[in-house]
PDB file of N, CA and C in Angstrom:
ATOM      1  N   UNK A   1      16.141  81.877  64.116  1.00  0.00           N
ATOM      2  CA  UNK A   1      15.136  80.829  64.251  1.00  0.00           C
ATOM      3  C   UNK A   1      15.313  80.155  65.611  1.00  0.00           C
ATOM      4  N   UNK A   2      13.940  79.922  66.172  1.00  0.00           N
ATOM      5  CA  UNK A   2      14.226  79.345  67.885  1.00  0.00           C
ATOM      6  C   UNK A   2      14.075  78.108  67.138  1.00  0.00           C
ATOM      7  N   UNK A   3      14.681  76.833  68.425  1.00  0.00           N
ATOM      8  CA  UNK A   3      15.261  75.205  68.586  1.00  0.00           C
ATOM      9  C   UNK A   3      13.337  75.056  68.650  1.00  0.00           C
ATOM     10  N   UNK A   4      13.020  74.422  67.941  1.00  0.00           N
ATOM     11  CA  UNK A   4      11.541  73.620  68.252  1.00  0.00           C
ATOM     12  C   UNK A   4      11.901  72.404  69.083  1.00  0.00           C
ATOM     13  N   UNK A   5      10.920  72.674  70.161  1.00  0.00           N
ATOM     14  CA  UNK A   5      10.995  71.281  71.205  1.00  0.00           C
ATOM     15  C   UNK A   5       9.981  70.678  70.834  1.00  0.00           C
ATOM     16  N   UNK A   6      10.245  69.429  70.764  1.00  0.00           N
ATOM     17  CA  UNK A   6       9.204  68.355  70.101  1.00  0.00           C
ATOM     18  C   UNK A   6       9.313  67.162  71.382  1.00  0.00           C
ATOM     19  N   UNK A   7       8.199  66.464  71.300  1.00  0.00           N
ATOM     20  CA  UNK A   7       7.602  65.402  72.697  1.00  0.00           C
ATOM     21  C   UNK A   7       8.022  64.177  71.689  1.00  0.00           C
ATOM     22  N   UNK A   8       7.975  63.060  72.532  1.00  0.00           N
ATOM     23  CA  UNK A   8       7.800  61.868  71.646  1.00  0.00           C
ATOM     24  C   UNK A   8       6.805  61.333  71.068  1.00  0.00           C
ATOM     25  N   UNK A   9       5.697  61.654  71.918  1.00  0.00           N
ATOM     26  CA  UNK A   9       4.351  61.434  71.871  1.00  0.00           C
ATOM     27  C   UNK A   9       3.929  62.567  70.244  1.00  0.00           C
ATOM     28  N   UNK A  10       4.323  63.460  70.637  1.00  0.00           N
ATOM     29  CA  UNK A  10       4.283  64.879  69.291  1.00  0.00           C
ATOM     30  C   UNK A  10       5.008  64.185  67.752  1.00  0.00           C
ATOM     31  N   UNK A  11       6.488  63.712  68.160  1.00  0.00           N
ATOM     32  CA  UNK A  11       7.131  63.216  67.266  1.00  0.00           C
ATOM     33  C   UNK A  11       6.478  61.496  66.477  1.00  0.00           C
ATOM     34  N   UNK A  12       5.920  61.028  67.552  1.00  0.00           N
ATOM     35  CA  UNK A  12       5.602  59.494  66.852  1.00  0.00           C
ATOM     36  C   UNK A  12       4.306  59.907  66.354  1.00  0.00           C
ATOM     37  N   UNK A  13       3.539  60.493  66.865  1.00  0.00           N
ATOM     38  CA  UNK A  13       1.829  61.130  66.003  1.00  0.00           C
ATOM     39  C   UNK A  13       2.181  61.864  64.356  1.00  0.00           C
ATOM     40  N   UNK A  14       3.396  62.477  64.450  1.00  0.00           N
ATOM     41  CA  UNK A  14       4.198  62.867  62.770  1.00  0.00           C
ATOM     42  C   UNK A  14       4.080  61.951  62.275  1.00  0.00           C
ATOM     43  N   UNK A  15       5.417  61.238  62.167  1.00  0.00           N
ATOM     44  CA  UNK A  15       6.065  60.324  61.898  1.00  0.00           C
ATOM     45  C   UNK A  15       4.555  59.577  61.091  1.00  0.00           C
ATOM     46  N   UNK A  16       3.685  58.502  61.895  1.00  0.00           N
ATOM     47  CA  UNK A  16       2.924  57.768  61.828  1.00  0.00           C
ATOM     48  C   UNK A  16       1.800  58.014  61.142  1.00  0.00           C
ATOM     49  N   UNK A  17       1.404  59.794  60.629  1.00  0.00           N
ATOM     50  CA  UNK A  17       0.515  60.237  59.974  1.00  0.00           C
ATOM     51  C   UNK A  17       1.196  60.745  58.854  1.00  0.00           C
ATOM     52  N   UNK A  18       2.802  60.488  58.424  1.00  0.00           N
ATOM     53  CA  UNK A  18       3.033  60.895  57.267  1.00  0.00           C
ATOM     54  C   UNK A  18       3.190  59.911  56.690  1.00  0.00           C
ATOM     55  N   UNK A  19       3.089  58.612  57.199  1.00  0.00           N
ATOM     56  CA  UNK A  19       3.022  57.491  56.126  1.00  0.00           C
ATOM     57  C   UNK A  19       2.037  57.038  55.506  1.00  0.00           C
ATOM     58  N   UNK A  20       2.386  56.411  54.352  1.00  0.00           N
ATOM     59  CA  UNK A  20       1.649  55.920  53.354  1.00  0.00           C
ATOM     60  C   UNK A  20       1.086  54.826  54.184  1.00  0.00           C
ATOM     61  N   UNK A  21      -0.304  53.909  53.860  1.00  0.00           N
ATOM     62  CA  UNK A  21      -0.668  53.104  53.797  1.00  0.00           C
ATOM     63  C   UNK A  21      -0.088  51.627  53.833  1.00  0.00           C
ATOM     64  N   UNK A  22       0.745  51.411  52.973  1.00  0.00           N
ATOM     65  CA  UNK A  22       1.892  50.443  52.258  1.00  0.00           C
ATOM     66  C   UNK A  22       3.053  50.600  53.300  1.00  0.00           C
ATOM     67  N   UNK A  23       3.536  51.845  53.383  1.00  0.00           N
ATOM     68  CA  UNK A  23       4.495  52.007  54.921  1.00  0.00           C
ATOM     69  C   UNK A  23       4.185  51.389  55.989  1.00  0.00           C
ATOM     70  N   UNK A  24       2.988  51.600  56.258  1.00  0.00           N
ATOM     71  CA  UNK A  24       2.458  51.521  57.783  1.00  0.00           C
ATOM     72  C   UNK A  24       2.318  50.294  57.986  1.00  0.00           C
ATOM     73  N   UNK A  25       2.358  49.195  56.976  1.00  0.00           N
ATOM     74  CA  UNK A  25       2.054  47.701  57.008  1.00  0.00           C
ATOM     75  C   UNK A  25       3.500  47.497  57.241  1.00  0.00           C
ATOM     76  N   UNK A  26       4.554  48.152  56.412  1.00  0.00           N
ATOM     77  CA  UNK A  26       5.974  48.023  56.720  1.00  0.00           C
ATOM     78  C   UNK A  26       6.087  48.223  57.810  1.00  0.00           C
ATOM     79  N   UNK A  27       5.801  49.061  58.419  1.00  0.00           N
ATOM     80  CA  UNK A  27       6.410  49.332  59.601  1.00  0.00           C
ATOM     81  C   UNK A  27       5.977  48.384  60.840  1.00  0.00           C
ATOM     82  N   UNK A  28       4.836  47.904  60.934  1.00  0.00           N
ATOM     83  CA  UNK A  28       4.041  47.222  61.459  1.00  0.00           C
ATOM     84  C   UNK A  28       5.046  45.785  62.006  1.00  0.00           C
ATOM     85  N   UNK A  29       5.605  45.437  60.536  1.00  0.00           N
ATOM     86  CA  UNK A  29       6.184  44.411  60.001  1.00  0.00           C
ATOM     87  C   UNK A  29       7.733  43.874  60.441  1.00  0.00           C
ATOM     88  N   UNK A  30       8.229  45.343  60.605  1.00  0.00           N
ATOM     89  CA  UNK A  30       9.788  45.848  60.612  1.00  0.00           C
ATOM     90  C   UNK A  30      10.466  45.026  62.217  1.00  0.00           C
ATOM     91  N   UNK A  31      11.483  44.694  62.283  1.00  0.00           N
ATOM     92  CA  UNK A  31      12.420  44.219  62.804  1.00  0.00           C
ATOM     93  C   UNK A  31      13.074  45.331  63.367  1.00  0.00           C
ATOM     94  N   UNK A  32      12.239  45.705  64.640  1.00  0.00           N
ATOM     95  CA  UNK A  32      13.915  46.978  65.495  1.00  0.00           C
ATOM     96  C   UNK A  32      15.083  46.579  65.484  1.00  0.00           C
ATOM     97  N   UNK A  33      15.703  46.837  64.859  1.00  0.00           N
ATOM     98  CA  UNK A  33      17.275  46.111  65.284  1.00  0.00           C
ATOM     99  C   UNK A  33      18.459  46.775  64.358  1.00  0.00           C
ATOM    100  N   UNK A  34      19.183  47.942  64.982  1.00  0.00           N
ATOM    101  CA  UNK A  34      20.089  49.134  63.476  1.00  0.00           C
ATOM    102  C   UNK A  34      20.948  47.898  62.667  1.00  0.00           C
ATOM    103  N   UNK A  35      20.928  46.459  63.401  1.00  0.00           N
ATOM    104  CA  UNK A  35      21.969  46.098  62.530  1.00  0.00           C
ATOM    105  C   UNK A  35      21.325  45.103  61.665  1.00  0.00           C
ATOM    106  N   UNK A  36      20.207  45.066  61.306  1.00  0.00           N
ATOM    107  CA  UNK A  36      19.012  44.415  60.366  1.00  0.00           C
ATOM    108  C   UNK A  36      19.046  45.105  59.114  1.00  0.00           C
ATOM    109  N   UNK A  37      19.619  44.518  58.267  1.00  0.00           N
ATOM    110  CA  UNK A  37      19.725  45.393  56.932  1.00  0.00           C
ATOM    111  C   UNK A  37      18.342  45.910  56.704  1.00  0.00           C
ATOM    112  N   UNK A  38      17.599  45.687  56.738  1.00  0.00           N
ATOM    113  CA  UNK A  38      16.126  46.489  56.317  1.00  0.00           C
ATOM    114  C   UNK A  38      15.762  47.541  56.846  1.00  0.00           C
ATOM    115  N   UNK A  39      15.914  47.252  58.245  1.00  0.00           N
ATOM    116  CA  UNK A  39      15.883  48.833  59.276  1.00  0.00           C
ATOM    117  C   UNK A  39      16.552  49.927  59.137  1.00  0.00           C
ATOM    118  N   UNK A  40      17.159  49.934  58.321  1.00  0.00           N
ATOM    119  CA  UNK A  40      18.672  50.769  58.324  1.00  0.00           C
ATOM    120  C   UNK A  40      17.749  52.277  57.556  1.00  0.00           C
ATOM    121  N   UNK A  41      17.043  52.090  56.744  1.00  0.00           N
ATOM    122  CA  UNK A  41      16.293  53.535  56.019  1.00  0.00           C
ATOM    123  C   UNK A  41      15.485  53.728  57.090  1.00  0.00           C
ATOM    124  N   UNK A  42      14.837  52.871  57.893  1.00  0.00           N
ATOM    125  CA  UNK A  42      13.628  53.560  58.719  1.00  0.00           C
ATOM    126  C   UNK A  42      14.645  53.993  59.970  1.00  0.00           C
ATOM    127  N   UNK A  43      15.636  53.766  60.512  1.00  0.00           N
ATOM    128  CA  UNK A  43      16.746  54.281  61.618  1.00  0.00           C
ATOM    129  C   UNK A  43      17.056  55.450  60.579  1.00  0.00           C
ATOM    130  N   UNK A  44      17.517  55.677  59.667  1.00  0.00           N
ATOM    131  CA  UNK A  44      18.155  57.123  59.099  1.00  0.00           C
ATOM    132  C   UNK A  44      16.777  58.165  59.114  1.00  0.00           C
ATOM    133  N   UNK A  45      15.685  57.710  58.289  1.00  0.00           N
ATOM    134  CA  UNK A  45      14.758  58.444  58.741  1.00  0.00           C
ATOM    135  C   UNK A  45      14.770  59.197  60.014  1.00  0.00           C
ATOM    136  N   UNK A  46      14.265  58.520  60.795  1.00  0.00           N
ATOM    137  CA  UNK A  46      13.805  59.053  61.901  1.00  0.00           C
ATOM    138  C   UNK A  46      15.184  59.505  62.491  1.00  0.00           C
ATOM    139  N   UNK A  47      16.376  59.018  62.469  1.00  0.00           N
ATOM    140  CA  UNK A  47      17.495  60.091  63.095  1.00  0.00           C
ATOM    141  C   UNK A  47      17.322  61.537  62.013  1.00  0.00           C
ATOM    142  N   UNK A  48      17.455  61.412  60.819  1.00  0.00           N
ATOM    143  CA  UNK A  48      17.474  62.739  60.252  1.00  0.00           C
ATOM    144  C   UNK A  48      16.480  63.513  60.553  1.00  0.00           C
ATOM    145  N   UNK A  49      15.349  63.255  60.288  1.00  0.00           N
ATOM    146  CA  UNK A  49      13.983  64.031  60.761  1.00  0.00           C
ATOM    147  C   UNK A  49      13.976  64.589  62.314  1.00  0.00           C
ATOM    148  N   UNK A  50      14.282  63.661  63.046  1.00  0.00           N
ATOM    149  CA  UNK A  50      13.890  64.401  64.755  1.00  0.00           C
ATOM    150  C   UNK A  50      15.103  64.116  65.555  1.00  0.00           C
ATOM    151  N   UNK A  51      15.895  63.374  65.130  1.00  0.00           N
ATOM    152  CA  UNK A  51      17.288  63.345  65.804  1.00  0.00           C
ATOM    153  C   UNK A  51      18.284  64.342  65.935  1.00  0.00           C
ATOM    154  N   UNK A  52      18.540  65.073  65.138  1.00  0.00           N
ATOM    155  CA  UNK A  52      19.579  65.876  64.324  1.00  0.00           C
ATOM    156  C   UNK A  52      18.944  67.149  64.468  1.00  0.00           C
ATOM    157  N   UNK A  53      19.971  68.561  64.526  1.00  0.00           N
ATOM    158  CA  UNK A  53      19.411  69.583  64.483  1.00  0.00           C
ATOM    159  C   UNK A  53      18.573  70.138  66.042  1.00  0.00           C
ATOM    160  N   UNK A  54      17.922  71.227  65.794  1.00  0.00           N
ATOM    161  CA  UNK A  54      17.752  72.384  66.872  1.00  0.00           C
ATOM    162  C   UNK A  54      16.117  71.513  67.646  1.00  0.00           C
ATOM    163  N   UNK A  55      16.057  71.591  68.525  1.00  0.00           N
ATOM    164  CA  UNK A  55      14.887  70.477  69.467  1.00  0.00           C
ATOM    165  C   UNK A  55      15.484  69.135  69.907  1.00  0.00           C
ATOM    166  N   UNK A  56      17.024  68.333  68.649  1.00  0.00           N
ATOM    167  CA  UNK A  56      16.386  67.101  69.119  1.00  0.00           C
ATOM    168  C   UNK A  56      17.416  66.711  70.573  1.00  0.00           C
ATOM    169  N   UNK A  57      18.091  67.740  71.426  1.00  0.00           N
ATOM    170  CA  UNK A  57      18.507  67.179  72.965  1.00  0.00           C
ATOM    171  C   UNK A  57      17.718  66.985  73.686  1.00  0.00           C
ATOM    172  N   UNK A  58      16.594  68.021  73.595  1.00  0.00           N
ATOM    173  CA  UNK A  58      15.756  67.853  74.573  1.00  0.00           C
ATOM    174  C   UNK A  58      14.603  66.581  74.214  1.00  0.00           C
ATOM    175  N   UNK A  59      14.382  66.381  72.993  1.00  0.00           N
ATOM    176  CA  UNK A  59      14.028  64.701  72.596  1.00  0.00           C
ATOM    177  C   UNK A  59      14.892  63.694  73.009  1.00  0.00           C
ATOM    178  N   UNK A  60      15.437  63.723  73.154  1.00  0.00           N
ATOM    179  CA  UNK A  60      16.685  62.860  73.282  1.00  0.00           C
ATOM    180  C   UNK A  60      16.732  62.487  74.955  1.00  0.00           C
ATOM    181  N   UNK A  61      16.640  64.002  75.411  1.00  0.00           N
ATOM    182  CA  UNK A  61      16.553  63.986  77.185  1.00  0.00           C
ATOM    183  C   UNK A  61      15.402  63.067  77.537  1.00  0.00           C
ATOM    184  N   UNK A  62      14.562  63.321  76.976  1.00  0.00           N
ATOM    185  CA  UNK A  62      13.318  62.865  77.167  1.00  0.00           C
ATOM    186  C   UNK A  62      12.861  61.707  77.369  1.00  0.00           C
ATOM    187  N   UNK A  63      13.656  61.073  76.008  1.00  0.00           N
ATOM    188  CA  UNK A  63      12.954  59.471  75.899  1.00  0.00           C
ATOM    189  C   UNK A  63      14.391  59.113  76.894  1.00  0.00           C
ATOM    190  N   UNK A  64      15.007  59.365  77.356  1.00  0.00           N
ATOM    191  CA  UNK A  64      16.329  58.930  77.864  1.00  0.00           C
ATOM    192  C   UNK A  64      15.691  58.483  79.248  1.00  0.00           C
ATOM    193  N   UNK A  65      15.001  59.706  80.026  1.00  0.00           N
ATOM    194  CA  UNK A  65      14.100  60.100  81.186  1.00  0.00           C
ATOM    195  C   UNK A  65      13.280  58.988  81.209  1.00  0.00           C
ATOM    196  N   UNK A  66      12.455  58.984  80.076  1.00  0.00           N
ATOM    197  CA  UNK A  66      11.368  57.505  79.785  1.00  0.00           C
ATOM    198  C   UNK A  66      11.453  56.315  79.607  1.00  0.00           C
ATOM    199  N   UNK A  67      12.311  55.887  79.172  1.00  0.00           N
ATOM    200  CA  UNK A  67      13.161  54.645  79.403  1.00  0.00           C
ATOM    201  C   UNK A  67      14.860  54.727  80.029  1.00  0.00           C
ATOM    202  N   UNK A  68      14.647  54.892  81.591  1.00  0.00           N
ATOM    203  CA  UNK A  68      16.300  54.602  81.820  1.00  0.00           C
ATOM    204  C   UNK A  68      16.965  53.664  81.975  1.00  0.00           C
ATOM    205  N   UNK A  69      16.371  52.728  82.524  1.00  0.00           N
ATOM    206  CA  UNK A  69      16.815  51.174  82.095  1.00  0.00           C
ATOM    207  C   UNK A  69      17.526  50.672  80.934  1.00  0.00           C
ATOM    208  N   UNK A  70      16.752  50.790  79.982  1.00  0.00           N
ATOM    209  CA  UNK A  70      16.547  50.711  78.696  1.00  0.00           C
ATOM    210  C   UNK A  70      18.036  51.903  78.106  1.00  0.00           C
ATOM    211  N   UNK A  71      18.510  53.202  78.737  1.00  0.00           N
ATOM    212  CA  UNK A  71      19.067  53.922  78.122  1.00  0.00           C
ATOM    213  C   UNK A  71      20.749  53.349  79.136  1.00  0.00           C
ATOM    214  N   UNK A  72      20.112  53.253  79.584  1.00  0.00           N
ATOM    215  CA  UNK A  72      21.810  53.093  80.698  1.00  0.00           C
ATOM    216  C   UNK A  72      22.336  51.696  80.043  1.00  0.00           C
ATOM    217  N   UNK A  73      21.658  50.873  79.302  1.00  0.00           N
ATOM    218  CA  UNK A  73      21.959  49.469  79.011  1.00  0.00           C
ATOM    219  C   UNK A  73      22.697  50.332  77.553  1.00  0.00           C
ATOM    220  N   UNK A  74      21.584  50.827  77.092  1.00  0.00           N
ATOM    221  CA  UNK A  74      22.260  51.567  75.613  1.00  0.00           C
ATOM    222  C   UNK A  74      23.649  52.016  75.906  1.00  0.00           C
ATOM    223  N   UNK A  75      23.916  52.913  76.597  1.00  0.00           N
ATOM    224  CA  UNK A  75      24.795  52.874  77.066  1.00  0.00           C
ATOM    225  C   UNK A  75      26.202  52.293  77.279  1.00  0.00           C
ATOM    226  N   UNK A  76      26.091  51.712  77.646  1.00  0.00           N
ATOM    227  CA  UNK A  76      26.800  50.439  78.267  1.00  0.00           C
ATOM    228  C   UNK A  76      27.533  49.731  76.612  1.00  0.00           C
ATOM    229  N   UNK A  77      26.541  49.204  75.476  1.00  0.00           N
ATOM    230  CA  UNK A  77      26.556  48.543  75.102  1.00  0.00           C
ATOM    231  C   UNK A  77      26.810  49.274  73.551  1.00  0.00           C
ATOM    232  N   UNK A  78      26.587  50.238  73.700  1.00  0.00           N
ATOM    233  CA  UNK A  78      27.014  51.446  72.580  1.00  0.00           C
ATOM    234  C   UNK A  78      28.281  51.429  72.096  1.00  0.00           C
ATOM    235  N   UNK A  79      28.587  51.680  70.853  1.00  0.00           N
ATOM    236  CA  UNK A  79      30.118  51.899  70.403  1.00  0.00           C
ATOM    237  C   UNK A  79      29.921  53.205  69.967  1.00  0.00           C
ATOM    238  N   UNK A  80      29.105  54.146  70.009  1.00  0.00           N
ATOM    239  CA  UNK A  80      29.066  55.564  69.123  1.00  0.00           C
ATOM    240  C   UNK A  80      28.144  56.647  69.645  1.00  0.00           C
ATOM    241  N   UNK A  81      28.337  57.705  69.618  1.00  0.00           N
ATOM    242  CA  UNK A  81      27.196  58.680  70.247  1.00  0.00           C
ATOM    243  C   UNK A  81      26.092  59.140  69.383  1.00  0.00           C
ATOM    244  N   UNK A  82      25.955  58.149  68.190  1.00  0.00           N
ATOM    245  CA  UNK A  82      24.926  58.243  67.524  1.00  0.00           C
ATOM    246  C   UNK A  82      23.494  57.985  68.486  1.00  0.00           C
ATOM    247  N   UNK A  83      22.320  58.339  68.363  1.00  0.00           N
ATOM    248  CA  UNK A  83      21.164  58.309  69.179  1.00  0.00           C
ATOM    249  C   UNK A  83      20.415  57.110  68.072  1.00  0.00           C
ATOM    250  N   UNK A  84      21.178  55.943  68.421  1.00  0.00           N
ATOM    251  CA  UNK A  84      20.274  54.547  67.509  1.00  0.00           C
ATOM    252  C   UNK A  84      18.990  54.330  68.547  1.00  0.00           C
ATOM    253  N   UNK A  85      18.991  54.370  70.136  1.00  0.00           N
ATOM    254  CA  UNK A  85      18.472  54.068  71.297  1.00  0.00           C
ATOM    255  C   UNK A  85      17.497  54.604  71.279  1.00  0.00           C
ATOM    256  N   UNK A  86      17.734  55.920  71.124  1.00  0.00           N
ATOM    257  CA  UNK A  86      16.198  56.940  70.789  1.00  0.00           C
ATOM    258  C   UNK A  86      15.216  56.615  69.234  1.00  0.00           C
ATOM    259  N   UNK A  87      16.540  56.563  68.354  1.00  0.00           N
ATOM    260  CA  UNK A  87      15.444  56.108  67.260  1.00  0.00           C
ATOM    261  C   UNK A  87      14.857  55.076  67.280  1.00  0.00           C
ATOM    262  N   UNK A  88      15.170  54.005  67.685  1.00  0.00           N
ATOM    263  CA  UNK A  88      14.012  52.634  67.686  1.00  0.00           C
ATOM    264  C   UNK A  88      13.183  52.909  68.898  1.00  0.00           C
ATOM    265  N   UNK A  89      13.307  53.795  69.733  1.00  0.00           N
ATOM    266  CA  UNK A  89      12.012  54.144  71.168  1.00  0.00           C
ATOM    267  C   UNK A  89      11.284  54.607  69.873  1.00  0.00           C
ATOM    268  N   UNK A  90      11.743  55.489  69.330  1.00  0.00           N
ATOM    269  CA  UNK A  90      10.380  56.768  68.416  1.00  0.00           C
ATOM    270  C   UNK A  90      10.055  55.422  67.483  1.00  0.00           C
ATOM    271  N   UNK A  91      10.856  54.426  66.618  1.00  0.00           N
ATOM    272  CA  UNK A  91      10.016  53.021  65.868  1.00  0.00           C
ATOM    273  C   UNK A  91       9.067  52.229  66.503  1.00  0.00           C
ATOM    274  N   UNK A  92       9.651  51.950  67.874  1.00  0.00           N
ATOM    275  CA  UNK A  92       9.085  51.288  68.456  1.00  0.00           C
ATOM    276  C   UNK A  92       7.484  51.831  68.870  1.00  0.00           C
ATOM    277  N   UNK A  93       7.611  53.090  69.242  1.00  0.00           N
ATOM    278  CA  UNK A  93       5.849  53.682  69.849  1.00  0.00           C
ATOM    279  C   UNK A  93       5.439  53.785  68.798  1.00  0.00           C
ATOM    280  N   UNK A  94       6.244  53.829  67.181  1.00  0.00           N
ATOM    281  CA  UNK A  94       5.218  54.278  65.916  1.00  0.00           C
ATOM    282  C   UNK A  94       4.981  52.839  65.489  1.00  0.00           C
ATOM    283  N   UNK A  95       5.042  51.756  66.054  1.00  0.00           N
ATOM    284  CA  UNK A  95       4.730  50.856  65.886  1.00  0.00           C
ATOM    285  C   UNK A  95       3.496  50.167  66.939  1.00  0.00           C
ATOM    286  N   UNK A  96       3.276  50.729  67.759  1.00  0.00           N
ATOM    287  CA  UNK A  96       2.835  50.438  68.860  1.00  0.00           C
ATOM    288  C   UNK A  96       1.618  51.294  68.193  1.00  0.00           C
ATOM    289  N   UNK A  97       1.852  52.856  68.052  1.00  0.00           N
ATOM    290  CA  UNK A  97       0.538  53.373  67.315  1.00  0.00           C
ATOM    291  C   UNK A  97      -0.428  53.528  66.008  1.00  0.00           C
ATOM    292  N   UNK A  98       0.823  52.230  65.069  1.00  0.00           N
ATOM    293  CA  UNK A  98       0.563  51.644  63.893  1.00  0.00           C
ATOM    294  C   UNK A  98      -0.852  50.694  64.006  1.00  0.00           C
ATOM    295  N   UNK A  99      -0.057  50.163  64.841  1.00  0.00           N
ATOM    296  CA  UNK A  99      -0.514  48.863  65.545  1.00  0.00           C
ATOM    297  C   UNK A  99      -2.593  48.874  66.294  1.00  0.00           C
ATOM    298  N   UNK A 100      -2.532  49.662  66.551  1.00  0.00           N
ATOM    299  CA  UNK A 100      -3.637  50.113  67.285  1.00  0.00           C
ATOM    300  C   UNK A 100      -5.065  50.339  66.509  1.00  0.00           C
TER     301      UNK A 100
END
């Protein structure tokens, strides 16, 4: 099986069309923040789904590329090589295209 490369733009148009109705107000709603007890299922989500597994470095490269500011601070301020940084970019635009 080949690594599927997936966009962010590709990945947040998923994401945002597999939710329910009732989600999408959640999400709308939601608090970015991994250490917000509520966020914590919508951060596992989206790390398990597009984080993890064959495509997601080059996702990862990507939004890294698209926000470097934003990733070099992650960085910096990180205790783990978990990709929390990337998952609230992919919350954050599915909120942005919730939103719309």
């Amino acid at each position: 099986m080949s690594a599927e490369i997936r966009t962010l733009a590709g990945v947040v148009a998923e994401f945002v069309t597999s939710l329910a109705p009732e989600e999408l107000q959640a999400l709308r709603r939601l608090v970015l923040n991994h250490q917000v007890e509520e966020s914590w299922p919508w951060y596992a989500i989206v790390l398990s789904q597009y984080l993890e597994g064959d495509g997601s470095s080059e996702l990862i490269k990507e939004i890294d590329e698209l926000f470097p500011d934003e990733s070099a601070l992650n960085l910096i301020e990180s205790a783990s090589n978990d990709p929390i940084f990337e998952a609230k970019v992919i919350l954050r635009e599915a909120q942005k295209w919730a939103s719309q």
